[in-house]
C-alpha atoms as a PDB file:
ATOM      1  CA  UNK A   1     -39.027  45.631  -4.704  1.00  0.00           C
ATOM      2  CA  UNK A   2     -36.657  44.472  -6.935  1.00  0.00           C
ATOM      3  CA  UNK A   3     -34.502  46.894  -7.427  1.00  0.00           C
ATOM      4  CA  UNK A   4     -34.002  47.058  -3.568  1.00  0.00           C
ATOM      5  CA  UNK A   5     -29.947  47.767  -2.827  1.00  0.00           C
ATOM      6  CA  UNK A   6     -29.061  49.004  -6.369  1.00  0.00           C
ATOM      7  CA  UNK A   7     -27.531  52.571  -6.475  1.00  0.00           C
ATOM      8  CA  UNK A   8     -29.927  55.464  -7.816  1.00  0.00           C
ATOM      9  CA  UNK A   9     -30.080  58.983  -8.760  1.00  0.00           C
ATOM     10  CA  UNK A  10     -33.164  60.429  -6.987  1.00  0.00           C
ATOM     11  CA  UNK A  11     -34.760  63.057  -5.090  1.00  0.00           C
ATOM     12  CA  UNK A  12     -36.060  62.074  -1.848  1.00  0.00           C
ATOM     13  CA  UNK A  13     -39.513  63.198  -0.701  1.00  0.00           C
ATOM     14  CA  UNK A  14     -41.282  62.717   2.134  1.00  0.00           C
ATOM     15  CA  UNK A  15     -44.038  64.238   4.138  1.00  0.00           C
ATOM     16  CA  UNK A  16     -44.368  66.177   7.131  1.00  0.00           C
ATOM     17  CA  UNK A  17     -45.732  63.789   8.944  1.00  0.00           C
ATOM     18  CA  UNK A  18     -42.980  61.394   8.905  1.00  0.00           C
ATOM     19  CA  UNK A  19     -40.667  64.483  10.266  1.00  0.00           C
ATOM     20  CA  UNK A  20     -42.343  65.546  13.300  1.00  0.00           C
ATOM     21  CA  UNK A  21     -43.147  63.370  16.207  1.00  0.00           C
ATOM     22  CA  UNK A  22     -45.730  65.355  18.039  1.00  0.00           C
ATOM     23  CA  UNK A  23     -46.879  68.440  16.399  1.00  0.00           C
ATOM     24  CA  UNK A  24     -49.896  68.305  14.527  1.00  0.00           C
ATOM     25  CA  UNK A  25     -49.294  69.161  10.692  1.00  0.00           C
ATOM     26  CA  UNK A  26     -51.898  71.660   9.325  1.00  0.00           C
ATOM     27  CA  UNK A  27     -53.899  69.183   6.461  1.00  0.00           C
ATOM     28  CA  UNK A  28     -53.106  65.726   6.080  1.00  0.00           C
ATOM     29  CA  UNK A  29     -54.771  63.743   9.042  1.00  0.00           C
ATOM     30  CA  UNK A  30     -52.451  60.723   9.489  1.00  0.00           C
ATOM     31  CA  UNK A  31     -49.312  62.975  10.193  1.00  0.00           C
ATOM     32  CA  UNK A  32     -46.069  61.049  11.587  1.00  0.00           C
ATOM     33  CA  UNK A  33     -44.686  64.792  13.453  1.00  0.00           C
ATOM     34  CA  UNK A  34     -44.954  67.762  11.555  1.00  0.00           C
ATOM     35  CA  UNK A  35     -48.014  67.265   9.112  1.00  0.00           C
ATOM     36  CA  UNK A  36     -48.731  66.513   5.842  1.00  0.00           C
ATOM     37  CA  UNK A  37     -45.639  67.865   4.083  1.00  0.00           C
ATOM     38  CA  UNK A  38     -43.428  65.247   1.526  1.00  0.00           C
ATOM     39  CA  UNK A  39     -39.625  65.523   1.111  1.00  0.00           C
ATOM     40  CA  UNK A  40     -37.631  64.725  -1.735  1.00  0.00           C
ATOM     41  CA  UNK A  41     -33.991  63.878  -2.429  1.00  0.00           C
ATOM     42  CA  UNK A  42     -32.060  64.051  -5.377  1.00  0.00           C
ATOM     43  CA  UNK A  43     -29.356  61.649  -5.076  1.00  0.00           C
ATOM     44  CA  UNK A  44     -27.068  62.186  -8.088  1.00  0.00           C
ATOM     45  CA  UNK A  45     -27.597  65.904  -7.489  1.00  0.00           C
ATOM     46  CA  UNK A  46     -28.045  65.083  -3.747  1.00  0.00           C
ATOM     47  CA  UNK A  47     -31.615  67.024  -3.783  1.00  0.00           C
ATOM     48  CA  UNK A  48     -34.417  66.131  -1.781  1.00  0.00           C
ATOM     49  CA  UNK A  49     -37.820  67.284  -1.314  1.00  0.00           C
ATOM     50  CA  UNK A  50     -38.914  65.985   1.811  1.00  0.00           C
ATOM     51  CA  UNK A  51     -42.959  65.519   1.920  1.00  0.00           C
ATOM     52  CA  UNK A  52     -42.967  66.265   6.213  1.00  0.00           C
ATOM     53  CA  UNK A  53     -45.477  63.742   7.594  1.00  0.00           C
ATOM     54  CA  UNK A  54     -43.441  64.009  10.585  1.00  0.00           C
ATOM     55  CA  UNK A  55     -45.353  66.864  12.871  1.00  0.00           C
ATOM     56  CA  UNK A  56     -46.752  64.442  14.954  1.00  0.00           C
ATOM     57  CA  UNK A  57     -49.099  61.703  15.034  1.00  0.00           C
ATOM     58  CA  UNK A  58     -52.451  61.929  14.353  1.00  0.00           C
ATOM     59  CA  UNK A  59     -53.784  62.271  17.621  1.00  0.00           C
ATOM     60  CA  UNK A  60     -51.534  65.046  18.822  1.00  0.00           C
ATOM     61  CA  UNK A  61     -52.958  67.283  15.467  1.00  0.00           C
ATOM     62  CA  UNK A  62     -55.967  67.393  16.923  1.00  0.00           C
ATOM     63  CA  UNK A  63     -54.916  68.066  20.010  1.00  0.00           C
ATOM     64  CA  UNK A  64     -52.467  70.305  20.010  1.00  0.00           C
ATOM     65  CA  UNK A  65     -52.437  72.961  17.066  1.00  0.00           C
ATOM     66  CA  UNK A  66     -55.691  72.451  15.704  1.00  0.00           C
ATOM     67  CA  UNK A  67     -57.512  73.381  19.654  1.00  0.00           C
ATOM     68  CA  UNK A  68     -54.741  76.352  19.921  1.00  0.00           C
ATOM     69  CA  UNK A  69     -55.857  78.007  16.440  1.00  0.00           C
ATOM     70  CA  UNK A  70     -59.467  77.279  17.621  1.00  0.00           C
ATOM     71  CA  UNK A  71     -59.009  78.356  21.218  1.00  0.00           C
ATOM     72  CA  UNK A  72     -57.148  81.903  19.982  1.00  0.00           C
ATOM     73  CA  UNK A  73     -59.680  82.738  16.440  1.00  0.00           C
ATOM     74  CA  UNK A  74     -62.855  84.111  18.506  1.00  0.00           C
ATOM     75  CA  UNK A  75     -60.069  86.865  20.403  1.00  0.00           C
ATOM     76  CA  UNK A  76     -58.324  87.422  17.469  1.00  0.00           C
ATOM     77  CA  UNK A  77     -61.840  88.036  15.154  1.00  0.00           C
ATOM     78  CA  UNK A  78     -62.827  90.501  17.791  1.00  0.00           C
ATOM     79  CA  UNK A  79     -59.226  92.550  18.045  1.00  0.00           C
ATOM     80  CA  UNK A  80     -58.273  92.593  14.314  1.00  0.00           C
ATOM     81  CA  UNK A  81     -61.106  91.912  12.439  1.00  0.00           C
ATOM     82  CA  UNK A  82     -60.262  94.997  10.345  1.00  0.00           C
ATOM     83  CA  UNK A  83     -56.515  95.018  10.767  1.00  0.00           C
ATOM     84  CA  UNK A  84     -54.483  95.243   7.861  1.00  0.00           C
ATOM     85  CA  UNK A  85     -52.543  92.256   8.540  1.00  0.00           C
ATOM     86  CA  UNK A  86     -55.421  90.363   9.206  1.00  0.00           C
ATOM     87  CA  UNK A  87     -57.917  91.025   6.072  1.00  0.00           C
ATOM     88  CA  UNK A  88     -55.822  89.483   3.634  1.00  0.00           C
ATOM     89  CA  UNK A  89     -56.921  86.145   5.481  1.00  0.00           C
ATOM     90  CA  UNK A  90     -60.622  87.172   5.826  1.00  0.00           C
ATOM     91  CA  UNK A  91     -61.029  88.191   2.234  1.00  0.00           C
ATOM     92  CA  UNK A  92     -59.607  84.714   1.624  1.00  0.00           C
ATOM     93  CA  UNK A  93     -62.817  83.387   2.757  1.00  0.00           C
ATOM     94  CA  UNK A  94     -66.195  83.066   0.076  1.00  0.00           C
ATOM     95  CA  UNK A  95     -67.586  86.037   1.187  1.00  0.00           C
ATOM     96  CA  UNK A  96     -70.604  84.494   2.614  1.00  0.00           C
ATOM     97  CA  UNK A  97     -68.212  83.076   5.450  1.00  0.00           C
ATOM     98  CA  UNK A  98     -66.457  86.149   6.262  1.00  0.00           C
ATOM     99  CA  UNK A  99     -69.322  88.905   6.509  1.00  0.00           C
ATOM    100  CA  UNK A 100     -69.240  88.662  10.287  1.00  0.00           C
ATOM    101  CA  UNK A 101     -66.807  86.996  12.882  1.00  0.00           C
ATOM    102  CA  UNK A 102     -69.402  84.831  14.185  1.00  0.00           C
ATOM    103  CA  UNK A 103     -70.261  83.415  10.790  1.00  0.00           C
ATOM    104  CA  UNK A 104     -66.162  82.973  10.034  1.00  0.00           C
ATOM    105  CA  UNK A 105     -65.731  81.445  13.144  1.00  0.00           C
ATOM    106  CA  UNK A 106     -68.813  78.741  12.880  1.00  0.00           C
ATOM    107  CA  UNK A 107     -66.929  78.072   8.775  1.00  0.00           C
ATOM    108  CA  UNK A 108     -64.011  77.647  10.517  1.00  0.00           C
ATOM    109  CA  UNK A 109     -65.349  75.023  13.203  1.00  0.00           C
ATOM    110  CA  UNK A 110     -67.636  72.871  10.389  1.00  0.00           C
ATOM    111  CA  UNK A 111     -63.864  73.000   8.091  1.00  0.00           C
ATOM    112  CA  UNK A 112     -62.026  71.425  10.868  1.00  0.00           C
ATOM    113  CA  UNK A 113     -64.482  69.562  12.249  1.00  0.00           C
ATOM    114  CA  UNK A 114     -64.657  67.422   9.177  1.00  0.00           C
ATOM    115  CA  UNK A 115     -60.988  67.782   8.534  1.00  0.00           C
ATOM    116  CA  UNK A 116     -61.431  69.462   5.267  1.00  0.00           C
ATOM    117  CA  UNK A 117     -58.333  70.414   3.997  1.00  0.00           C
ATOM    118  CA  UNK A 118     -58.952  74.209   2.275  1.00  0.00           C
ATOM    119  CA  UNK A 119     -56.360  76.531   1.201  1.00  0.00           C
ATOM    120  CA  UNK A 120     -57.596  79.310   3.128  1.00  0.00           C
ATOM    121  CA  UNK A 121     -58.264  77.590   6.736  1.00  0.00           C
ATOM    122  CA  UNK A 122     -54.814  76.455   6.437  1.00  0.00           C
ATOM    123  CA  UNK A 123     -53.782  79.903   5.548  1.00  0.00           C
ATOM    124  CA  UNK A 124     -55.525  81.320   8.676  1.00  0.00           C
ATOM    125  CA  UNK A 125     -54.187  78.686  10.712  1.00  0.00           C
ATOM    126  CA  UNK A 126     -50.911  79.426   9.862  1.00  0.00           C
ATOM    127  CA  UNK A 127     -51.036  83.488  10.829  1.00  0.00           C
ATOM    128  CA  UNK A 128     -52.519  81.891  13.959  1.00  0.00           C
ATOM    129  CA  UNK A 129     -49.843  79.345  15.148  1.00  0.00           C
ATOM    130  CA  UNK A 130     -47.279  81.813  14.151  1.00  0.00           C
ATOM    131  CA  UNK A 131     -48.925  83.873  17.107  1.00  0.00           C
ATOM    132  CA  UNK A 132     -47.884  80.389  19.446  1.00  0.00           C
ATOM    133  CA  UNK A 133     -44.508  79.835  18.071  1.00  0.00           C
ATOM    134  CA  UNK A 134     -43.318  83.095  18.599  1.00  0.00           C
ATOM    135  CA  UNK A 135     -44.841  83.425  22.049  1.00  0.00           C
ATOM    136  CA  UNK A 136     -43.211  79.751  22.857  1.00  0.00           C
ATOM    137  CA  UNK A 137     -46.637  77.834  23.585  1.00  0.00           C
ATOM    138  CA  UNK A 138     -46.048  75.936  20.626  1.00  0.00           C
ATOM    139  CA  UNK A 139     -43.194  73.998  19.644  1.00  0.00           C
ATOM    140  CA  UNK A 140     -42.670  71.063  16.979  1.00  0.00           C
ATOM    141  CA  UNK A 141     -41.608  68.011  18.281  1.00  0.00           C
ATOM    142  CA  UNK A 142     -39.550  65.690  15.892  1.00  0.00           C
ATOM    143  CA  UNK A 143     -39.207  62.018  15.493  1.00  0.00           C
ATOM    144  CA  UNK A 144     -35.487  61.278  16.577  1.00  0.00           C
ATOM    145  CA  UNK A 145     -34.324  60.178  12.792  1.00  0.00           C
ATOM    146  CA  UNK A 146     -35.431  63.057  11.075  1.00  0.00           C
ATOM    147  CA  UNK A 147     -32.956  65.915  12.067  1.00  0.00           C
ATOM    148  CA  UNK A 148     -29.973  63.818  11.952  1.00  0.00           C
ATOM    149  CA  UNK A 149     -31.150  62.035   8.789  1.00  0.00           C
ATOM    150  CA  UNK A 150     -31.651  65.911   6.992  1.00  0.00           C
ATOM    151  CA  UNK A 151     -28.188  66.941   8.379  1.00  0.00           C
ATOM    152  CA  UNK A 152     -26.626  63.501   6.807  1.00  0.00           C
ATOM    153  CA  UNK A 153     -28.143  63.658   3.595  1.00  0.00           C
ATOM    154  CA  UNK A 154     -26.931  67.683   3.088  1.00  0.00           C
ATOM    155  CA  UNK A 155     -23.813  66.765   4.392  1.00  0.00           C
ATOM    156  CA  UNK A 156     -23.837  64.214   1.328  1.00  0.00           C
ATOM    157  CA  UNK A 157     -24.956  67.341  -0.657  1.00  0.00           C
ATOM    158  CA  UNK A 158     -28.270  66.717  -1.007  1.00  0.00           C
ATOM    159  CA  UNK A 159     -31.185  69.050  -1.511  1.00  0.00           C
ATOM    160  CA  UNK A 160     -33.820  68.751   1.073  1.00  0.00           C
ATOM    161  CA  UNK A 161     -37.414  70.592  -0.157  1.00  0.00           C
ATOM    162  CA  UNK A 162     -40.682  70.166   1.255  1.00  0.00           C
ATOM    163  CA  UNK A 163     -44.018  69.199  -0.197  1.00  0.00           C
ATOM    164  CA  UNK A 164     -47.025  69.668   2.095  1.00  0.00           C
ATOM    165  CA  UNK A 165     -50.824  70.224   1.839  1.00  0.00           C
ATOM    166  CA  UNK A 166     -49.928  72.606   4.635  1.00  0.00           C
ATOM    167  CA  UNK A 167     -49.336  76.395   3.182  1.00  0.00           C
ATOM    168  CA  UNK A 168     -45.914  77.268   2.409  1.00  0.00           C
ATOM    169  CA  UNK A 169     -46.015  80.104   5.141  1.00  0.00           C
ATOM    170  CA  UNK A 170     -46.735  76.971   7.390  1.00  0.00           C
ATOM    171  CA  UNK A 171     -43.906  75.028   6.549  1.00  0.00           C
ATOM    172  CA  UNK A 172     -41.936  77.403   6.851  1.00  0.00           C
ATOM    173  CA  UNK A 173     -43.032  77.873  10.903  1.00  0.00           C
ATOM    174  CA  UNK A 174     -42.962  74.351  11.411  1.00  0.00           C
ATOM    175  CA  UNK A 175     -39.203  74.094  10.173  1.00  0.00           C
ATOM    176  CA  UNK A 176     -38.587  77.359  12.194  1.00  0.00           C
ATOM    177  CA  UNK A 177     -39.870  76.324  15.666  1.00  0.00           C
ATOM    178  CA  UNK A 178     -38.875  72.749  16.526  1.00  0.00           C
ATOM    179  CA  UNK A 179     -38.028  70.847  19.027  1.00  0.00           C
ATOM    180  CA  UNK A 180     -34.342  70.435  17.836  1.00  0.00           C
ATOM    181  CA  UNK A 181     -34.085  74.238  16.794  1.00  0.00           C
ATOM    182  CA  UNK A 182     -34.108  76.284  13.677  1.00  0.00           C
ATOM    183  CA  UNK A 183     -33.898  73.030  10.303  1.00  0.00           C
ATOM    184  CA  UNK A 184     -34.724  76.071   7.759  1.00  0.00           C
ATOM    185  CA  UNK A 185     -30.903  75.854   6.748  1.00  0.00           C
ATOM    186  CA  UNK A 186     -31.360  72.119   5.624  1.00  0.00           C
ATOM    187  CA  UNK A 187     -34.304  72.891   3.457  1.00  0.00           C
ATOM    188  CA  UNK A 188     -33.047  73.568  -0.462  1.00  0.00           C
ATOM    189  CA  UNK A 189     -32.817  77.192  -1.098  1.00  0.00           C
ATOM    190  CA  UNK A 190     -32.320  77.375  -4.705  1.00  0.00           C
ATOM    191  CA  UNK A 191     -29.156  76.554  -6.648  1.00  0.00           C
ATOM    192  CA  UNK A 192     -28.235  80.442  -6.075  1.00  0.00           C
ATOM    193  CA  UNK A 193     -28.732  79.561  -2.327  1.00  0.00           C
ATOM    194  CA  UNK A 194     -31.114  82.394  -1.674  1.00  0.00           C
ATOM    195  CA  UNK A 195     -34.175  81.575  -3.168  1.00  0.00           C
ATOM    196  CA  UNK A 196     -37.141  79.335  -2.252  1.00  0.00           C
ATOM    197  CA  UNK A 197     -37.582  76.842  -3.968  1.00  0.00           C
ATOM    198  CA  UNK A 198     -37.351  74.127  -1.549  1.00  0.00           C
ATOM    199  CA  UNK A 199     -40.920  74.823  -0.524  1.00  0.00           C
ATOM    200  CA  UNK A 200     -44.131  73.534  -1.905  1.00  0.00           C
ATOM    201  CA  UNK A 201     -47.851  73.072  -1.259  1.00  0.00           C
ATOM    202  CA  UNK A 202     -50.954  72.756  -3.190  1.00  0.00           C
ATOM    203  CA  UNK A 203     -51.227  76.070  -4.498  1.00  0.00           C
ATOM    204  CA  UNK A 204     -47.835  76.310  -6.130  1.00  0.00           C
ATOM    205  CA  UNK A 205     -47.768  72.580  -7.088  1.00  0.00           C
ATOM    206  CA  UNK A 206     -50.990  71.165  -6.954  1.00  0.00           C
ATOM    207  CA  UNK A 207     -53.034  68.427  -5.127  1.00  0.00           C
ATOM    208  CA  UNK A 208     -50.895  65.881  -3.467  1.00  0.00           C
ATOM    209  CA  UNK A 209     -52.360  63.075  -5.270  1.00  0.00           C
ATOM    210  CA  UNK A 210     -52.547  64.152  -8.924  1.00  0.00           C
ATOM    211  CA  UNK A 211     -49.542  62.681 -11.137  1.00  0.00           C
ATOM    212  CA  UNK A 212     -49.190  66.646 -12.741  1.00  0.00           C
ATOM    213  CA  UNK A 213     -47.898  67.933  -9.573  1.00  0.00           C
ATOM    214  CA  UNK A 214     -45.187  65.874  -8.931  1.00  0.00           C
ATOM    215  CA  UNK A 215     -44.226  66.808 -12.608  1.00  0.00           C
ATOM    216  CA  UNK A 216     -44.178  70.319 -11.930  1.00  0.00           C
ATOM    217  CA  UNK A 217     -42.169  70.189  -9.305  1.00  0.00           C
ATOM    218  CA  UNK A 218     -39.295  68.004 -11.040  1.00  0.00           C
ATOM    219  CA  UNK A 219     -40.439  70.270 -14.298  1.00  0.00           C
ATOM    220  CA  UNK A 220     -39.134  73.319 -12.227  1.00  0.00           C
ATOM    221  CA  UNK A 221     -35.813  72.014 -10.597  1.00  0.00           C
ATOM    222  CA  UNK A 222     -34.829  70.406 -13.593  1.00  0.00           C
ATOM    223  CA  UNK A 223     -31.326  71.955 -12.410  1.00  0.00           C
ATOM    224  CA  UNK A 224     -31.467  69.285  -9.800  1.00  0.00           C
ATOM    225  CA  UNK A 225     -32.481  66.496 -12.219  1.00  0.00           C
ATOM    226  CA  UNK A 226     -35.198  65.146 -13.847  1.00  0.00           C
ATOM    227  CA  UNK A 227     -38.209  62.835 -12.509  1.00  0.00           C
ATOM    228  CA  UNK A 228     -36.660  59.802 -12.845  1.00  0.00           C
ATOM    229  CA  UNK A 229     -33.756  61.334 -10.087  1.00  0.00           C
ATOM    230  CA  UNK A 230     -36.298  61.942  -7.215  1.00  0.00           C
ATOM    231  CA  UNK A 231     -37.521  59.843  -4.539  1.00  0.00           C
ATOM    232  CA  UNK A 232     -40.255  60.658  -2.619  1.00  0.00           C
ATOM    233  CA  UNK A 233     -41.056  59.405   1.171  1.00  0.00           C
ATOM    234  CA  UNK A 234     -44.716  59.625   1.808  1.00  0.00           C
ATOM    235  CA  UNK A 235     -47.159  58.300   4.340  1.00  0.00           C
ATOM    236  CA  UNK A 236     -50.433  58.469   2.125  1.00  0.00           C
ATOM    237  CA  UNK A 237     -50.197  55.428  -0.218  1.00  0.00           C
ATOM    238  CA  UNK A 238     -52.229  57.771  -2.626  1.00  0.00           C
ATOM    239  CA  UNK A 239     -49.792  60.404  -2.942  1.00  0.00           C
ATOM    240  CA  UNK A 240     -46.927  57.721  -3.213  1.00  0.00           C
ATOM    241  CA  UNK A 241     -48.119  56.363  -6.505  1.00  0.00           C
ATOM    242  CA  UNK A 242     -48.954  59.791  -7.832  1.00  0.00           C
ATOM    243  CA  UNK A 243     -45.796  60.312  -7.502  1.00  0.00           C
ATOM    244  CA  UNK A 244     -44.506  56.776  -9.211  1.00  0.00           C
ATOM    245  CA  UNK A 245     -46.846  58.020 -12.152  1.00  0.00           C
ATOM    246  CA  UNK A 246     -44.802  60.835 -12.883  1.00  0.00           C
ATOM    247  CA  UNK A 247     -41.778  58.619 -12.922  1.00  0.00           C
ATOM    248  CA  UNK A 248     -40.339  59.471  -9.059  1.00  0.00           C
ATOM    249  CA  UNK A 249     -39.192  56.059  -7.095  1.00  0.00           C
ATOM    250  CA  UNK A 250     -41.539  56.339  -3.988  1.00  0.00           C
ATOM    251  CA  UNK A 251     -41.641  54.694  -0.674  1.00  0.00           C
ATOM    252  CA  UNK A 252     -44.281  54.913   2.060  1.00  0.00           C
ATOM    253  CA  UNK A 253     -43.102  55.786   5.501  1.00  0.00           C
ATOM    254  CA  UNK A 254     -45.350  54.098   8.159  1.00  0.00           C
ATOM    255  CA  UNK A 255     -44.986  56.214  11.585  1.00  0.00           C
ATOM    256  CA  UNK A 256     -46.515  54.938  14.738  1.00  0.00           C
ATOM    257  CA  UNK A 257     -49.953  56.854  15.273  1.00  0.00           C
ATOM    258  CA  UNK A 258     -50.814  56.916  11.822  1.00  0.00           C
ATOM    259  CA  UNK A 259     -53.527  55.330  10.385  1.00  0.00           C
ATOM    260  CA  UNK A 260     -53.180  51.757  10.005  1.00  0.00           C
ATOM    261  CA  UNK A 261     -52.289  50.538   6.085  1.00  0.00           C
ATOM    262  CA  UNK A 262     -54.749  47.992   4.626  1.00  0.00           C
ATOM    263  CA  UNK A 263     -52.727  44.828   3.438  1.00  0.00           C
ATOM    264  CA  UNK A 264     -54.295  45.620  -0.185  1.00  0.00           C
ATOM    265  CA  UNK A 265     -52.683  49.351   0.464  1.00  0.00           C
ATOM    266  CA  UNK A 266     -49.365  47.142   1.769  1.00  0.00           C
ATOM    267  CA  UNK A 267     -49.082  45.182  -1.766  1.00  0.00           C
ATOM    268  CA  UNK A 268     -46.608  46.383  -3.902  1.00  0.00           C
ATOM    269  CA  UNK A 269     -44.937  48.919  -1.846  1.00  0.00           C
ATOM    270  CA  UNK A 270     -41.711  49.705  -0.227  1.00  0.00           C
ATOM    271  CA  UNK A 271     -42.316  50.283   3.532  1.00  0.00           C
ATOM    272  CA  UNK A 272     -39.981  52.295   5.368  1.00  0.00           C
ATOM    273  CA  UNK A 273     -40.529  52.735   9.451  1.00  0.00           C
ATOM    274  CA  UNK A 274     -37.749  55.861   9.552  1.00  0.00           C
ATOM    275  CA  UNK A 275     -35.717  57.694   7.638  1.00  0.00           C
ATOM    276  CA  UNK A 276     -32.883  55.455   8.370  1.00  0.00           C
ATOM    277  CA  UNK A 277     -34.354  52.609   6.871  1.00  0.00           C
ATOM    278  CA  UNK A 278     -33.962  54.087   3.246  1.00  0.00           C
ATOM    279  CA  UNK A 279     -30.663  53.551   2.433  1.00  0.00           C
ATOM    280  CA  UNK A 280     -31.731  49.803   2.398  1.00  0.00           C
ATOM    281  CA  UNK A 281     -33.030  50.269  -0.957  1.00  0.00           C
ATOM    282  CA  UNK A 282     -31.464  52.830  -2.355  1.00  0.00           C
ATOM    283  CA  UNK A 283     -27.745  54.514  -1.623  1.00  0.00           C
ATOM    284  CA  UNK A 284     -27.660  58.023  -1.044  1.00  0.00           C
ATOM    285  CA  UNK A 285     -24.567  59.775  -2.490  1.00  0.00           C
ATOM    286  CA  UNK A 286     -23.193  63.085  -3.667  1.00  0.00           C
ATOM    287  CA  UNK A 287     -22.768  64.015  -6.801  1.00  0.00           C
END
């Protein structure tokens, strides 16, 4: 890349999978920790929305979270089927899928079987892991640059949001419960600092690979900045030049346990192996 070493004015984002280094993230498939969740940084206005591709590799996804949810739905159809709590996520189903338990359940197993990425499974998956995060049988392990990289850049006053094919709810629980404590505090909370708008998925912003959404969600922090400010760290080479159509610099983090990068998906891109390895290209600074 040419530009390589020059100073910018960009948000960061990444996904979740290049945060967490052993949790499964609830969508994208090659995850680097948390999931499938993108992270940005501005760095004249030090914001970042960070896309987390860092629940965990791809491997522990499927073997980890995605079994619990599975392994705790059949219990939990029989014991609050018609809970108040739990019909908002029925009724999120097409309503042949959620006349019975037994034909929910068998919806649920073809979805994830097939890795289908649906706003309601991941909806219901979420009320479900919350269920193992709060009882402690599930925890998000990290990769070992990501906490101290989010600490550095909102020490440099940077905003850190997230972007994630995962629900917003699921974030959320993923930042919540890691393995290096509560990171909810180094997620952007709004320039009053009590709002929410560090957080976004593909209901409030739209599919992770379509230009408009990375629009929108400059469009609506223009406080921080405007497209042309953010950088965004993703591990899907699809969703990194979405983002470069909407004007974003964007670099693709490459996390071991992901799936392997073609040399034709190589050409042309900036590859970053942590979240260290950024300020090689670009110099992070406050405002």
């Amino acid at each position: 890349m040419e530009d390589a070493g020059l100073q910018y004015k960009w948000l960061i984002a990444t996904s979740l999978d290049d945060l967490f280094g052993s949790m499964p993230a609830w969508g994208q498939q090659s995850l680097c920790g948390v999931g499938t969740q993108d992270v940005f940084c501005s760095i004249r206005y030090l914001s970042c929305l960070i896309t987390l591709e860092t629940l965990g590799t791809q491997s522990n996804v499927f073997n980890a979270q995605f079994p619990y949810a599975l392994r705790v739905l059949p219990s939990t159809l029989e014991t609050e089927w018609d809970s108040p709590s739990f019909l908002p996520y029925r009724s999120a189903f097409p309503p042949e899928h959620a006349a019975t338990p037994d034909a929910l359940l068998s919806h649920v197993r073809d979805l994830m079987s097939q890795d289908l990425k649906v706003a309601y499974l991941k909806s219901l998956q979420g009320y479900l892991w919350l269920r193992g995060y709060e009882s402690g049988e599930l925890k998000c392990p990290m990769f070992p640059d990501v906490h101290p990289a989010l600490k550095q850049w909102n020490d440099s006053g940077l905003k850190v949001c997230i972007y994630s094919s995962g629900s917003v709810a699921a974030q959320k629980l993923l930042f919540r419960y890691t393995t290096d404590g509560d990171l909810r505090p180094l997620v952007y909370r709004g320039l009053d600092g009590e709002g929410e708008g560090g957080y976004w998925d593909t209901l409030n912003a739209g599919g992770k690979q379509e230009r408009g959404s990375y629009e929108r969600i400059a469009g609506e922090n223009r406080g921080l900045g405007g497209v042309g400010e953010w950088l965004f760290l993703s591990d899907n080479v699809g969703e990194v030049r979405a983002a470069r159509e909407a004007g974003m610099l964007s670099f693709v983090v490459v996390r071991e346990g992901n799936k392997e990068l073609s040399e034709e998906e190589k050409e042309g891109q900036v590859l970053v192996r942590s979240f260290e390895e950024v300020g090689r290209y670009v110099e992070l600074g406050g405002k």
